[in-house]
Protein backbone atom coordinates (compact mmCIF):
# COMPACT_ATOMS: atom_id res chain seq x y z
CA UNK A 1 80.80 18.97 83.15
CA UNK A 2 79.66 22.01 84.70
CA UNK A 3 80.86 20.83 88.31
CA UNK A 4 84.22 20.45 86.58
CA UNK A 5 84.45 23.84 85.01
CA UNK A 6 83.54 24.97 88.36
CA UNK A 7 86.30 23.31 90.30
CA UNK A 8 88.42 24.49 87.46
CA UNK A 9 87.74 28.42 87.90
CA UNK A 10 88.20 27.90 91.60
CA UNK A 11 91.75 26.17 91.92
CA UNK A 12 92.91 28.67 88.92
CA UNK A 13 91.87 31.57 90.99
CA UNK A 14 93.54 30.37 94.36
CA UNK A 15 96.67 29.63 92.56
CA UNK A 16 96.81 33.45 90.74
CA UNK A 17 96.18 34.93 94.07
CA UNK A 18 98.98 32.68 96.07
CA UNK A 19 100.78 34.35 92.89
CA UNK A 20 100.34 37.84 93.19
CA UNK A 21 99.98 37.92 96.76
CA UNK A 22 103.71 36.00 96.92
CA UNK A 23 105.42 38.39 94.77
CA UNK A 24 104.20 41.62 97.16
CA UNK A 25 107.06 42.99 99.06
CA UNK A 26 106.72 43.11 102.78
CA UNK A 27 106.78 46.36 102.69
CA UNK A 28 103.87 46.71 100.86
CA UNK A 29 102.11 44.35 102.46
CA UNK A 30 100.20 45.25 104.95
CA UNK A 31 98.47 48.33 103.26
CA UNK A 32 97.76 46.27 100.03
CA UNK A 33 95.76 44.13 103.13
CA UNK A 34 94.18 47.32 104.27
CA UNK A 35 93.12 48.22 100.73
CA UNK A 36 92.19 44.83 99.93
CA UNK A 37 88.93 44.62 102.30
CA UNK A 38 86.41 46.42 100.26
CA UNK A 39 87.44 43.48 97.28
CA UNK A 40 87.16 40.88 99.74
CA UNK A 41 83.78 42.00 100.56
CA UNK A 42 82.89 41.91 97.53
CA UNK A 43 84.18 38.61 97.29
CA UNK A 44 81.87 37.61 100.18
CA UNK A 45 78.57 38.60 98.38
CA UNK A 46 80.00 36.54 95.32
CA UNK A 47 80.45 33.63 97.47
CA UNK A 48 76.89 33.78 99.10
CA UNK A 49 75.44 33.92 95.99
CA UNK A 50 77.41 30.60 94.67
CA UNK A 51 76.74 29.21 97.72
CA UNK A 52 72.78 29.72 98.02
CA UNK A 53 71.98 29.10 94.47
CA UNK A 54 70.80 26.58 92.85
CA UNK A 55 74.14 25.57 91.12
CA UNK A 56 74.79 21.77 92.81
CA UNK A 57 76.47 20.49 95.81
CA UNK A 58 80.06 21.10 94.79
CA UNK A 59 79.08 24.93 94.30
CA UNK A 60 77.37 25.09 97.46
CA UNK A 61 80.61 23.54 99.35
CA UNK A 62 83.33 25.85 97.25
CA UNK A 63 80.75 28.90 97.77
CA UNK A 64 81.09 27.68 101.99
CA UNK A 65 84.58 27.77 101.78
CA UNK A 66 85.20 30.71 99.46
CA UNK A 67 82.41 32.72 102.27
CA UNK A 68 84.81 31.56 105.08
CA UNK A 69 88.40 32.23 103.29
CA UNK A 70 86.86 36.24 102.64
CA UNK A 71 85.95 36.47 106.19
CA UNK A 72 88.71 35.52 107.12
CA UNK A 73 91.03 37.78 105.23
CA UNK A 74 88.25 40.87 105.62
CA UNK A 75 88.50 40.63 109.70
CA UNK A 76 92.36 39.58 109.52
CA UNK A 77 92.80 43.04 107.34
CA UNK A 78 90.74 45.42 109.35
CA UNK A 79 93.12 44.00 112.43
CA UNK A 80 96.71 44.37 110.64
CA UNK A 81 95.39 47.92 109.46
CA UNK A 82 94.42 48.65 113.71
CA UNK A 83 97.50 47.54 114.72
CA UNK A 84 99.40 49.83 111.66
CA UNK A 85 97.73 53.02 112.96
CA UNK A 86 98.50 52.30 116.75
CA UNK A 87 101.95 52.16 115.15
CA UNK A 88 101.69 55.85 114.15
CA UNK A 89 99.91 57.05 116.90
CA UNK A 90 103.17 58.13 118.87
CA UNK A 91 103.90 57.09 122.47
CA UNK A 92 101.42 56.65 125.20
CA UNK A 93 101.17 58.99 128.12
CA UNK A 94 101.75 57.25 131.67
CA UNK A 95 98.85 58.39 133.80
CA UNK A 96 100.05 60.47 136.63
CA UNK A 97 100.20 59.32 139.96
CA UNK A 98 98.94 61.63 142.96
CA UNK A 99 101.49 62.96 144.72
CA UNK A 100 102.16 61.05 148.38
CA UNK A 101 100.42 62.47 151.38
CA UNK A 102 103.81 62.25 153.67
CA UNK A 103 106.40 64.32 151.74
């Protein structure tokens, strides 16, 4: 029963977040990502701790997955949020070239 319940929780809270995460303008996007890392390490620790208790093999194999699927979006965020600020951080200066010996 409690394996069920379990399984429950964890397709109800994938399909809320496909929810919320699909009505987020693109706009908004990428710093809702940004923001969204310290909550997905959070999520991490939660998912450690389902997946090293003592709660039965279909915990320990949702708490694998759920460990992987916070990774996952913690490393893809702090990337998106790099590449955002090397958006703002104006044009690169060419290096300059020594002038040529002969003119």
């Amino acid at each position: 029963m409690t394996q069920i319940f379990q399984l429950y929780v964890f397709i109800l809270a994938g399909f809320i977040g496909f929810q919320i995460i699909q009505k987020v303008p693109p706009l908004l996007h990428t710093p809702l990502m940004s923001a969204t890392n310290a909550i997905s390490g959070i999520s991490i620790v939660g998912a450690i701790v389902a997946a090293g208790g003592q709660y039965g093999n279909v915990a320990k194999i949702l708490g694998f997955i759920a460990v992987i699927c916070a990774a996952t979006n913690v490393v893809a965020g702090f990337l998106i949020t790099d590449r955002m600020l090397a958006m703002f951080g104006g044009p690169k200066k060419k290096p300059e070239t020594a002038p040529e010996a002969g003119k």
